[in-house]
Protein backbone atom coordinates (compact mmCIF):
# COMPACT_ATOMS: atom_id res chain seq x y z
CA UNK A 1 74.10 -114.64 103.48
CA UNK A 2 73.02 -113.30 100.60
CA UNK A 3 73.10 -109.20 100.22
CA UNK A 4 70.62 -107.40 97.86
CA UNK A 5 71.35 -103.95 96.62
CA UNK A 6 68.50 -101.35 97.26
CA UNK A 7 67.59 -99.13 94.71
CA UNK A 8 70.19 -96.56 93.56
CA UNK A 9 70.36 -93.39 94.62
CA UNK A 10 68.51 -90.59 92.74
CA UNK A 11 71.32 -88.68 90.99
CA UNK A 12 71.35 -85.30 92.79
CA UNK A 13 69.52 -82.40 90.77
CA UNK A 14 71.29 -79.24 89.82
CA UNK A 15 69.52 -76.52 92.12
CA UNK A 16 67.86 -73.23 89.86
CA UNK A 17 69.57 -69.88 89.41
CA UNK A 18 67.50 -66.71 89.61
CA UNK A 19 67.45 -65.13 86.47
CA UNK A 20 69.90 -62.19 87.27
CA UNK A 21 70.42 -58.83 85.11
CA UNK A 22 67.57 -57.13 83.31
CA UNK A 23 65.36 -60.38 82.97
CA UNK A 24 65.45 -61.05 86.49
CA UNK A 25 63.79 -57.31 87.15
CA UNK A 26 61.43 -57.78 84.31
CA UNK A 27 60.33 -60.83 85.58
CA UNK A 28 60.07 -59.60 89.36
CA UNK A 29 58.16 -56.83 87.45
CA UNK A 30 55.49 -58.87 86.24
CA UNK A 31 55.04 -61.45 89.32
CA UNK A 32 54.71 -58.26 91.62
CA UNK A 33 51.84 -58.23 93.14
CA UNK A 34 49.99 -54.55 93.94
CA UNK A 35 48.90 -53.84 97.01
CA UNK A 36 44.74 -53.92 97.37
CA UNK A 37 42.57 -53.50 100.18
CA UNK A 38 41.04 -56.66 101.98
CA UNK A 39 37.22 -55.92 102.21
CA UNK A 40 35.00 -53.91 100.01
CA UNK A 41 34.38 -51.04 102.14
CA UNK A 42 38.21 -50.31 102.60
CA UNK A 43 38.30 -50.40 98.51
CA UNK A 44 35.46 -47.42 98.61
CA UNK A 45 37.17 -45.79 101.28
CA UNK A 46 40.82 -45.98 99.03
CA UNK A 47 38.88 -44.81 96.12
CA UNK A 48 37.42 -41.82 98.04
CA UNK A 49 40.78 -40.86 99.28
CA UNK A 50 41.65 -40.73 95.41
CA UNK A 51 38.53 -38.97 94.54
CA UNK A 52 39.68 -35.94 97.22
CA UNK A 53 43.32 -36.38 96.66
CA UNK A 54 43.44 -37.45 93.00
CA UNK A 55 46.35 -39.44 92.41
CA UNK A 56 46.70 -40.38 96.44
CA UNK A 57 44.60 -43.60 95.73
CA UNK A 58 47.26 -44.83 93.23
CA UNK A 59 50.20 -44.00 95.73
CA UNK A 60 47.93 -46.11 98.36
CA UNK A 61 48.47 -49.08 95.84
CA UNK A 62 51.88 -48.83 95.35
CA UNK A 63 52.04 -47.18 92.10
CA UNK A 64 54.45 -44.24 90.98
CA UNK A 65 51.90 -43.31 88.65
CA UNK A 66 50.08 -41.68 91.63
CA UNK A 67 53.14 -38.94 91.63
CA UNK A 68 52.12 -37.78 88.18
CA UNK A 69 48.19 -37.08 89.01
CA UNK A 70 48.82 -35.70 92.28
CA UNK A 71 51.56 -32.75 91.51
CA UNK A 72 50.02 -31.09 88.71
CA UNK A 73 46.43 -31.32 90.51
CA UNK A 74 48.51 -29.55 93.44
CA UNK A 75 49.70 -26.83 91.41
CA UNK A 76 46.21 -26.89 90.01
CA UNK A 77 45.06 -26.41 93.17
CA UNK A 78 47.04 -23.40 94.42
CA UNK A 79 46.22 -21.39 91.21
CA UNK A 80 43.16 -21.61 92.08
CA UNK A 81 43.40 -20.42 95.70
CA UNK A 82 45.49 -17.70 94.48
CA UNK A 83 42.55 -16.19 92.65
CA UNK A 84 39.85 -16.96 94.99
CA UNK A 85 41.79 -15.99 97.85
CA UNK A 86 41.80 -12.21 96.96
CA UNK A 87 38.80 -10.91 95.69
CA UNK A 88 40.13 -8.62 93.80
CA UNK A 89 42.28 -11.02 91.45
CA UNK A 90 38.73 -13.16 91.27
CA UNK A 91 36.25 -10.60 89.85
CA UNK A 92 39.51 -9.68 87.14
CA UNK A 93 39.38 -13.08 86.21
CA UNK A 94 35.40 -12.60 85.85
CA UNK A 95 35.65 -9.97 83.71
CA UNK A 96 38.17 -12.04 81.17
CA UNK A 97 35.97 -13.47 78.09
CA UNK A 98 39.29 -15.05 77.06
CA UNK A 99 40.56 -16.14 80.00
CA UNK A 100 37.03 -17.81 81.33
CA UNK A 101 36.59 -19.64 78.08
CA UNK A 102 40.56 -21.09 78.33
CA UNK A 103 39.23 -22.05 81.90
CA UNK A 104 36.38 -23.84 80.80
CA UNK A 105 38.12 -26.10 78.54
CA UNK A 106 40.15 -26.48 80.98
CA UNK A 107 37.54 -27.88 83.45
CA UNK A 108 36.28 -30.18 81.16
CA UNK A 109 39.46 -32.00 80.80
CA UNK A 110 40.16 -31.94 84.52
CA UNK A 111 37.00 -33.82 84.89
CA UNK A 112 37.09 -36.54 82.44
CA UNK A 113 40.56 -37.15 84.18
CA UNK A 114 39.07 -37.13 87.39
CA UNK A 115 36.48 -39.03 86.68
CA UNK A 116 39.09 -41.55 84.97
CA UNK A 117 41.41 -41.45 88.24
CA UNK A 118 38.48 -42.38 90.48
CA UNK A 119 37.40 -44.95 88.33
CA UNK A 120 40.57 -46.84 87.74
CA UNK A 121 41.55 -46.43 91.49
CA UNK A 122 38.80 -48.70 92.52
CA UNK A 123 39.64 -51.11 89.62
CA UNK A 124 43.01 -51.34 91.46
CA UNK A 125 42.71 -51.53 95.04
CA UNK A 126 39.38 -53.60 95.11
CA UNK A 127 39.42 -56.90 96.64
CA UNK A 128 40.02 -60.02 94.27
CA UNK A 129 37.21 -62.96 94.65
CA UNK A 130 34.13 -60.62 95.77
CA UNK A 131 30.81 -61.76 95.50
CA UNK A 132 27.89 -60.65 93.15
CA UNK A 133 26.59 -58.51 95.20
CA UNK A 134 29.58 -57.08 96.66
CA UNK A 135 30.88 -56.47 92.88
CA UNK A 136 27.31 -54.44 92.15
CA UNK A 137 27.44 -52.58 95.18
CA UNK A 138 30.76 -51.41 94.58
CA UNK A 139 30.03 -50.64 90.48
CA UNK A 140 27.34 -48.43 92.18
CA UNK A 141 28.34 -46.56 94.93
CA UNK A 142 31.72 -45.65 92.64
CA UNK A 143 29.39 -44.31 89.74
CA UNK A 144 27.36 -42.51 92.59
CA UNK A 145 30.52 -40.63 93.82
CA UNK A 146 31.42 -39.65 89.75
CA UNK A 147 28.34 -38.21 89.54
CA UNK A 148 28.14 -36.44 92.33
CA UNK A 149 31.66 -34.98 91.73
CA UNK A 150 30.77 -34.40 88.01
CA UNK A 151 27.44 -32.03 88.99
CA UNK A 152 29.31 -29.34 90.65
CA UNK A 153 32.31 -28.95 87.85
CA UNK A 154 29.49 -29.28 84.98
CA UNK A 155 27.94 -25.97 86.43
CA UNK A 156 31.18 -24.42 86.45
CA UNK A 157 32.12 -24.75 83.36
CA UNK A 158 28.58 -23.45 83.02
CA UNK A 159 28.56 -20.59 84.53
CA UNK A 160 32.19 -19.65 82.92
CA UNK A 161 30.42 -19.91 79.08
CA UNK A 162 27.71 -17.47 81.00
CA UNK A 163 29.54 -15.06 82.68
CA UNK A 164 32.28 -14.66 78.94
CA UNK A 165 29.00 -14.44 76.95
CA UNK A 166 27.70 -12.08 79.62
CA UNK A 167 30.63 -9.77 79.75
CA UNK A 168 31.29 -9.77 75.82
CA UNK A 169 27.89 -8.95 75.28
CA UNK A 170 27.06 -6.06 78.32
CA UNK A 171 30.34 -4.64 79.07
CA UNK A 172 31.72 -4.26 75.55
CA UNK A 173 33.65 -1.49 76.16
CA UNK A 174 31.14 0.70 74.47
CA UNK A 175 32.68 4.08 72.48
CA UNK A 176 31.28 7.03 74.71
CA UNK A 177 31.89 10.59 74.30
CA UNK A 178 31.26 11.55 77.83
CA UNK A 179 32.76 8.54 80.29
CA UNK A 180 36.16 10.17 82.34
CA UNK A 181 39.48 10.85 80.76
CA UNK A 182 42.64 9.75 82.17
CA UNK A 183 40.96 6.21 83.61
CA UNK A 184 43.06 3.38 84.51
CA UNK A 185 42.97 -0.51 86.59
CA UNK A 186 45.58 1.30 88.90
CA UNK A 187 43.35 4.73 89.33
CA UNK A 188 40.11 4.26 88.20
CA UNK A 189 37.96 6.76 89.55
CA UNK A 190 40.50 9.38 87.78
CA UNK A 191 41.32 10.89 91.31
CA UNK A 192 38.01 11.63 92.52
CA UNK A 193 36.29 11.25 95.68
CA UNK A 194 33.08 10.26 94.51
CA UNK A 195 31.80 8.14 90.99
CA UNK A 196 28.63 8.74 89.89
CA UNK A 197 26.28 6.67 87.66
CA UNK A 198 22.91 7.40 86.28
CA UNK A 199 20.60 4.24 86.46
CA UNK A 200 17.95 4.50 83.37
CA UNK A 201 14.83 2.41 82.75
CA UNK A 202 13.87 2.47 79.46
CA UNK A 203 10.43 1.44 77.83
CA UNK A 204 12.28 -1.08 75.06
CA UNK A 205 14.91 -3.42 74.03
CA UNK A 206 18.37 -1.74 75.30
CA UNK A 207 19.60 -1.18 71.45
CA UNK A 208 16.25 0.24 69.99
CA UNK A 209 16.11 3.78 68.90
CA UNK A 210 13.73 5.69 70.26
CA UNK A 211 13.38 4.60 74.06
CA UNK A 212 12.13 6.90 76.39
CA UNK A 213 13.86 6.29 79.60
CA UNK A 214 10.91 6.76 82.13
CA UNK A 215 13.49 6.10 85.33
CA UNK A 216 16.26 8.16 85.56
CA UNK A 217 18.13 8.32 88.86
CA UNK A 218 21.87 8.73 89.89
CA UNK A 219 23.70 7.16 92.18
CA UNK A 220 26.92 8.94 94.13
CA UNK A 221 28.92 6.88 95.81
CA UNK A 222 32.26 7.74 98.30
CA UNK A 223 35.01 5.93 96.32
CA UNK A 224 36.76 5.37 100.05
CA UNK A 225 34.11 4.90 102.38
CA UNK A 226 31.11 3.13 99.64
CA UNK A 227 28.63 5.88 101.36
CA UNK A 228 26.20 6.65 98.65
CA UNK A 229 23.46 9.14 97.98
CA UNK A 230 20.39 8.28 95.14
CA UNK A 231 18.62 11.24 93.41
CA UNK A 232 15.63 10.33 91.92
CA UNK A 233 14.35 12.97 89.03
CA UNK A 234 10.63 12.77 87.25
CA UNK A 235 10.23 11.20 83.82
CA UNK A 236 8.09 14.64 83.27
CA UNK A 237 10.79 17.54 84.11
CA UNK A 238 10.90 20.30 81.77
CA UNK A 239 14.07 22.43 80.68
CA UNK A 240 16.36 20.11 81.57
CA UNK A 241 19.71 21.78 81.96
CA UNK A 242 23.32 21.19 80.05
CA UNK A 243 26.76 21.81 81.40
CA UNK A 244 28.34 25.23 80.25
CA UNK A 245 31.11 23.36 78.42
CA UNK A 246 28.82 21.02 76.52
CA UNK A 247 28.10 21.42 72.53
CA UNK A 248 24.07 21.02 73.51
CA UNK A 249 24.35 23.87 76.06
CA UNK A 250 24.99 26.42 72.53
CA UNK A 251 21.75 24.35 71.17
CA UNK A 252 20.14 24.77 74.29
CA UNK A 253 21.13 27.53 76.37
CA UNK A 254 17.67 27.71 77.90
CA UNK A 255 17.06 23.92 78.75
CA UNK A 256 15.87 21.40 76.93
CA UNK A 257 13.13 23.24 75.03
CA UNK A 258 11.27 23.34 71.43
CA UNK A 259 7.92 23.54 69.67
CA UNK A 260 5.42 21.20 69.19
CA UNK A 261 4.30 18.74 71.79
CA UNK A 262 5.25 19.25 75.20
CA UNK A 263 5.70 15.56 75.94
CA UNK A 264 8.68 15.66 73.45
CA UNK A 265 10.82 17.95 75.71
CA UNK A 266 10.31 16.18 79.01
CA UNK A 267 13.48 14.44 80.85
CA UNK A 268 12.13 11.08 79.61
CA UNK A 269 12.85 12.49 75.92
CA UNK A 270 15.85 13.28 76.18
CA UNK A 271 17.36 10.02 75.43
CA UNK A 272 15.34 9.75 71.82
CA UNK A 273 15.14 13.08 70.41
CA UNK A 274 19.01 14.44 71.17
CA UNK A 275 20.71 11.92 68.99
CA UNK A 276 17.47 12.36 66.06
CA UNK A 277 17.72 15.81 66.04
CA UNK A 278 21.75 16.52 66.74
CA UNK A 279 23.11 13.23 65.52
CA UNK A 280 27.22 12.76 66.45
CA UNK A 281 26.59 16.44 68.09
CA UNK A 282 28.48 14.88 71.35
CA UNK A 283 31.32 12.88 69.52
CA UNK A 284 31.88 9.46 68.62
CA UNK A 285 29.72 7.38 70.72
CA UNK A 286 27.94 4.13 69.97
CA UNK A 287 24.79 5.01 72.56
CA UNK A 288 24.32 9.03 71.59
CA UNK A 289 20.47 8.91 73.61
CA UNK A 290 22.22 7.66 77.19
CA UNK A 291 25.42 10.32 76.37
CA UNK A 292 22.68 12.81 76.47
CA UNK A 293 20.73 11.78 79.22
CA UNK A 294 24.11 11.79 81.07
CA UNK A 295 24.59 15.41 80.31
CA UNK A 296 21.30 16.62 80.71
CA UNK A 297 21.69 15.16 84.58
CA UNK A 298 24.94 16.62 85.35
CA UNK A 299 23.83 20.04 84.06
CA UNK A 300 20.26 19.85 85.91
CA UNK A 301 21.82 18.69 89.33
CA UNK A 302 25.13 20.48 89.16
CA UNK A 303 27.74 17.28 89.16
CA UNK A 304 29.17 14.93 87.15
CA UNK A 305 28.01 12.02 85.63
CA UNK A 306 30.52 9.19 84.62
CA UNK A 307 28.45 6.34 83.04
CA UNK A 308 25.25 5.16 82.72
CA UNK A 309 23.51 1.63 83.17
CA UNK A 310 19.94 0.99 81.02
CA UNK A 311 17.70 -1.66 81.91
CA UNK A 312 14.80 -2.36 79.64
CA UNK A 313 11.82 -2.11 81.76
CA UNK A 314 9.80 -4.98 79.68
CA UNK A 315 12.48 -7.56 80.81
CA UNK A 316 13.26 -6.38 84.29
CA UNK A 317 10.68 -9.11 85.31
CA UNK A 318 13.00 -11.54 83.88
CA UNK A 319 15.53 -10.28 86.20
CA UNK A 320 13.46 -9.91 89.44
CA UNK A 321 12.52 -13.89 88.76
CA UNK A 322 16.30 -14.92 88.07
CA UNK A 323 16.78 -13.68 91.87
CA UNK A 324 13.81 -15.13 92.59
CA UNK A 325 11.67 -12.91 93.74
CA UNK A 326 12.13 -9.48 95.69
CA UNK A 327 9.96 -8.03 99.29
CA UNK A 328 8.58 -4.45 99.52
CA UNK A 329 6.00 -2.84 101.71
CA UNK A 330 2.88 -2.07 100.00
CA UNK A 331 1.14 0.78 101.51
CA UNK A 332 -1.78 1.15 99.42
CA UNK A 333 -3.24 -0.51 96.29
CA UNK A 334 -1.12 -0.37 92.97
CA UNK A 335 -2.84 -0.97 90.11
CA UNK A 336 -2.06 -3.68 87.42
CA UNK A 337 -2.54 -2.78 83.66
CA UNK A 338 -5.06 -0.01 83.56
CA UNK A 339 -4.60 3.54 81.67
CA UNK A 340 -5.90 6.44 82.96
CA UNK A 341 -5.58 8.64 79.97
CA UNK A 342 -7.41 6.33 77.96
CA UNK A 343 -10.00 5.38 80.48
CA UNK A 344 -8.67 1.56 80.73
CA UNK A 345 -9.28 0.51 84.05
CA UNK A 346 -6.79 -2.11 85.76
CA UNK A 347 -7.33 -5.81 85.41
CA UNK A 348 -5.72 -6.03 89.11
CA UNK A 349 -4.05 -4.58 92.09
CA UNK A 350 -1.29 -5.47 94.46
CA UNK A 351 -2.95 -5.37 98.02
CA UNK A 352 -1.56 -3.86 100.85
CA UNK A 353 0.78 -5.65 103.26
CA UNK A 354 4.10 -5.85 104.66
CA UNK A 355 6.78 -7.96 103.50
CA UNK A 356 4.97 -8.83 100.26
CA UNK A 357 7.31 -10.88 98.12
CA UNK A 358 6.99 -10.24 94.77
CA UNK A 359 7.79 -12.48 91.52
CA UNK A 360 8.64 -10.51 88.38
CA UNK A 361 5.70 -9.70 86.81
CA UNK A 362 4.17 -8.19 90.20
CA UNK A 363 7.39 -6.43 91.04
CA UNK A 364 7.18 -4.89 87.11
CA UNK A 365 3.69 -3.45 87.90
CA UNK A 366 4.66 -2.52 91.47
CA UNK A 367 7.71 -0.18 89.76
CA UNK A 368 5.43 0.68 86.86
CA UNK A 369 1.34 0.71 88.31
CA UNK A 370 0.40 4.56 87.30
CA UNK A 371 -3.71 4.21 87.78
CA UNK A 372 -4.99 5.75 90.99
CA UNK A 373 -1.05 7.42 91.75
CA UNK A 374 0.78 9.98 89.91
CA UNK A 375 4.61 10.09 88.59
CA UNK A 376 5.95 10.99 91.84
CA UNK A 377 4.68 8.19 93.45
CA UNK A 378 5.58 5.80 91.13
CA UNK A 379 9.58 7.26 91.26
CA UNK A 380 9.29 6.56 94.40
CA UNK A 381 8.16 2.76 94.36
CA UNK A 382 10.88 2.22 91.80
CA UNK A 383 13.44 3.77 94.46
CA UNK A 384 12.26 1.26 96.52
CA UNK A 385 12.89 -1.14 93.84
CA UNK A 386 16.33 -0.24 93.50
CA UNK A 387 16.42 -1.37 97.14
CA UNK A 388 14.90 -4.37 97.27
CA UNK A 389 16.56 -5.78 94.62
CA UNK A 390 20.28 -4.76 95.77
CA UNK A 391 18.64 -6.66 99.32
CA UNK A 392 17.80 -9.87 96.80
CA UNK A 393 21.20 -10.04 95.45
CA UNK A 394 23.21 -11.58 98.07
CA UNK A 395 26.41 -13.95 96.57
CA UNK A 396 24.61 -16.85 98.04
CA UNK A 397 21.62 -16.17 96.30
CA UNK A 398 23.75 -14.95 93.14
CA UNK A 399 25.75 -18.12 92.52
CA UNK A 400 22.95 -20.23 93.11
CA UNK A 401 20.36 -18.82 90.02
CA UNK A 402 23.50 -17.17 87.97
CA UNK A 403 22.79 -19.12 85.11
CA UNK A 404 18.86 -17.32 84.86
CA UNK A 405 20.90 -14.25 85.98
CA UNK A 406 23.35 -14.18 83.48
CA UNK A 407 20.53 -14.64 80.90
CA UNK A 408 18.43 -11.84 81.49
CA UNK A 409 21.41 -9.34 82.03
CA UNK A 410 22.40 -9.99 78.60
CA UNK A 411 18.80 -9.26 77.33
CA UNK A 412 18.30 -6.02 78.91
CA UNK A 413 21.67 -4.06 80.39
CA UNK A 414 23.69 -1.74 78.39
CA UNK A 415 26.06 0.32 80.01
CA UNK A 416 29.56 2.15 79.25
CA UNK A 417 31.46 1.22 82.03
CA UNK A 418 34.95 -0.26 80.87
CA UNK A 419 35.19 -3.65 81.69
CA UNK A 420 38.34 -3.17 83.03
CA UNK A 421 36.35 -1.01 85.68
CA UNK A 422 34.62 -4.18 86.68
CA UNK A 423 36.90 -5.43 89.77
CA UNK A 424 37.27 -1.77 91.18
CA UNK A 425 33.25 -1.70 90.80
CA UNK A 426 33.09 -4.81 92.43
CA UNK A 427 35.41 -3.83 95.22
CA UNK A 428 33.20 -0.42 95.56
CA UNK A 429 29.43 -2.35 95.19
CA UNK A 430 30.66 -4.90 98.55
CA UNK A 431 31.37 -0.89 100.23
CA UNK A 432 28.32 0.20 99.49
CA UNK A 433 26.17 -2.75 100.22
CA UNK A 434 27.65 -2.45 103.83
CA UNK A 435 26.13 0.77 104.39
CA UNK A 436 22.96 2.52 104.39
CA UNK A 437 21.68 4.31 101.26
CA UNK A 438 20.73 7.26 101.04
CA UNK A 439 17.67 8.57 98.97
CA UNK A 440 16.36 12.13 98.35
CA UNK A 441 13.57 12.72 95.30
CA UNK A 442 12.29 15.86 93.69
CA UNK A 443 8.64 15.97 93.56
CA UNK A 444 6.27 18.21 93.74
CA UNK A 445 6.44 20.70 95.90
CA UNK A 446 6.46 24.42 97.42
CA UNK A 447 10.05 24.34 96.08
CA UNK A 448 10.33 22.29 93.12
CA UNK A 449 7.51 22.03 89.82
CA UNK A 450 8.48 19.51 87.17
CA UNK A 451 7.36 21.96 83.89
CA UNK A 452 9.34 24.80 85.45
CA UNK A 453 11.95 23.81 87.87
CA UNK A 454 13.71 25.98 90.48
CA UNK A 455 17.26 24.08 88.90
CA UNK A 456 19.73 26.46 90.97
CA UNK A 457 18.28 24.83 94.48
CA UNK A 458 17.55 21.66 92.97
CA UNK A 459 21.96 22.11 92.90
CA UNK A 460 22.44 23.20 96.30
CA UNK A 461 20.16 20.33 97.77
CA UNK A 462 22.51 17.86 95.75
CA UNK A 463 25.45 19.92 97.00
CA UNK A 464 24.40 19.90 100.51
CA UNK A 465 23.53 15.44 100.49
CA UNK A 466 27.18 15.23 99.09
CA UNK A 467 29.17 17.63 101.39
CA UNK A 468 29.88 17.23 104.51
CA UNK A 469 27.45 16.95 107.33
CA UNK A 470 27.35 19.77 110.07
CA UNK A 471 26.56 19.64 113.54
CA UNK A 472 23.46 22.48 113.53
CA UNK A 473 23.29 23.06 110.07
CA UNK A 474 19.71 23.64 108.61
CA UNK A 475 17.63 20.45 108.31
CA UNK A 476 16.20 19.84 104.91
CA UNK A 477 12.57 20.37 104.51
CA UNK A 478 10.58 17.72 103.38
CA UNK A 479 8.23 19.76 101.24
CA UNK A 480 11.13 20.98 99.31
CA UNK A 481 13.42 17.46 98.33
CA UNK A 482 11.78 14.41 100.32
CA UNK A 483 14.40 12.71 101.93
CA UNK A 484 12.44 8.63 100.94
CA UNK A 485 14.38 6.72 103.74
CA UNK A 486 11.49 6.09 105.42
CA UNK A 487 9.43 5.99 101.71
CA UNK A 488 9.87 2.16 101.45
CA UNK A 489 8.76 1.27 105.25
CA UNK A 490 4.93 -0.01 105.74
CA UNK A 491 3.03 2.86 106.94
CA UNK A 492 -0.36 1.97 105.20
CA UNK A 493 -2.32 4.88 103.71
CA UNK A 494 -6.30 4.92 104.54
């Protein structure tokens, strides 16, 4: 029998070595495969994990790289609570041109990162071989969630480049010759118990010469307990008084008196004719008229007057609209427009009612309306004002329109408060929002005339509202300084 051979045997194959040494990792590098999610939604959910927690999306994936976006956004993250967590530390920062432009900047990087994170984390952990529709819907709700994310850090870094312009422009730290000596961040009421400041509306733009400052009222408050009285004096008040140890008491040891027109001498003049008829008579200061005004209150009411704050009257409406809106009672019928004097009648009136909210131009004539009511009157409306306005101005309300707030403070505050003040003011504002205002006005009365006032009780009413109260102790009498706490409820007038 005949034997045939079968095929030889395939010669055996040398089995392949894994690449070893730094090859090997390169290559295990390369074929590595990251770790994605499996459906679409689980990739949106990833990337919204990484849009909270930047950097935690990239860990999720199985990438170091997370590490490096999530620690400084960390640190990030805790210098910012440190600031916001005490209020104090917060309004500092506020007041910092420098330091809120730096922060800015800052934001704007911090979001085109973010926005670059969130972005690239979905690129990553999205699921390979999705559909059309699937891809769209995911391109979409992604650019959705940027958005979103971007609105909120766009209007900070907003409001930063408004509140530096606002503070470089309003509190300047303006040259006076009257503000408190020996003023520091760690003592800044100078060791007193109580920090006056005279509030002043004037008729024009804050830095024109010649403004007469038709609303002049100070404002005491309790540096401990934020308790705070409001004096209210008429534009019209003669003789206004000067300390003892002020150069314009030798000039005027009688008051604020001279020839000529009566109208130049009243309270409301003080502010224009002082620094044109006595220029640098005070010192160097960069707002003479308001150092004056300052003076001629302490010496009429027998305190001390620390700073001032102006508003200019034809932009306040701008500010009662950036708060959008403010609600008084209206008792009677104010007139709009109109001049007496002149026999203009008004073009309008603001009816009667309770709770009438008012926008900015209503609110201007409701503070301002003289046709039909006399000075007195109107001091007291604008009292009211004061009120209303301090009621509008919650921080809810604040943050929300701060970028038409910002706007109109710049156009129409001056003041010489230091801006390193500013967080102590802050701290003292939150006091005496908390508790309720006191108001007392001098019209006229048995007791007090405006072209020849009685300024020696017109001092021991102030000193009585700012001591301390008495069990028994005589009870003021209306005729004589009206106590306007009840001035701004309704009690309509037939």
């Amino acid at each position: 029998m005949t034997v045939t051979a079968g095929p030889p045997a395939p010669a055996a194959q040398p089995s392949p070595r894994r690449p070893s040494g730094a090859a090997g990792r390169h290559r295990a590098v390369k074929v590595r495969e990251f770790r994605r999610a499996k459906t679409l939604s689980g990739a949106l959910g990833v990337t919204l994990l990484g849009a909270a927690l930047p950097g935690a999306g990239y860990l999720w994936s199985r990438r170091r790289l997370g590490y490096v976006v999530l620690v400084p956004f960390l640190i990030g993250l805790a210098g910012a609570a440190y600031y916001v967590g005490d209020l104090h530390r917060a309004v500092d920062f506020a007041f910092d041109p420098g330091r809120l432009q730096v922060a800015s900047v800052v934001l704007g990087v911090v979001l085109v990162a973010w926005v670059f994170v969130v972005a690239t984390t979905y690129l990553m952990v999205r699921p390979l071989g999705m559909a059309i529709l699937e891809k769209t819907l995911g391109v979409i709700v992604v650019a959705l969630l940027c958005v979103l994310g971007t609105i909120p850090a766009v209007q900070a870094v907003r409001i930063a480049h408004s509140q530096a312009d606002l503070v470089a422009t309003v509190f300047d730290n303006e040259q006076t010759a009257t503000a408190p000596k020996n003023v520091t961040k760690a003592d800044p009421w100078a060791g007193r118990d109580r920090v006056n400041v005279v509030l002043l509306g004037g008729d024009g733009g804050v830095g024109r010469t010649g403004i007469r400052t038709d609303s002049v009222i100070l404002l005491s408050m309790d540096t401990h307990s934020g308790k705070s009285v409001m004096f209210s004096l008429p534009r019209n008040m003669m003789n206004a008084q000067f300390p003892e140890d002020s150069p314009l008491h030798d000039v005027f040891p009688d008051g604020f008196r001279g020839e000529g027109d009566p109208g130049s001498w009243m309270l409301n003049a003080v502010y224009g004719q002082v620094p044109a008829l006595y220029p640098n008579i005070l010192g160097k200061s960069e707002n003479e008229g308001a150092d004056a005004v300052k003076q001629a209150v302490a010496g009429s009411l027998g305190t001390h007057v620390d700073y001032y704050v102006l508003i200019n009257l034809l932009g306040f409406q701008q500010l009662v609209d950036a708060i959008g809106g403010v609600t008084v009672n209206i008792n009677e019928p104010i007139a709009i427009n109109g001049n007496t004097d002149a026999g203009i009648p008004p073009t309008g009136y603001l009816e009667p009612g309770p709770d009438q909210h008012l926008d900015g131009f209503h609110a201007l004539w409701y503070s301002r309306g003289r046709w039909g009511s006399d000075d007195y009157q109107r001091m007291l409306r604008q009292r009211c004002m004061v009120s209303a306005i301090v009621d509008a101005a919650d921080p809810l309300n604040v943050l929300r329109r701060y970028q038409d707030l910002a706007a109109a403070g710049k156009e129409i505050l001056r003041t010489d408060v230091p801006r390193d003040l500013m967080p102590a003011f802050v701290d003292l504002a939150l006091k005496v929002k908390e508790k309720k205002m006191r108001s007392i006005a001098f019209v006229s009365s048995d007791r007090f005339f405006s072209g020849d006032p009685d300024f020696e009780w017109m001092q021991s009413v102030v000193a009585k509202a700012l001591g301390p109260k008495t069990k028994g102790g005589e009870k003021d009498d209306p005729g004589k300084a009206v106590k306007t706490e009840n001035a701004c409820g309704y009690h309509p007038v037939d």
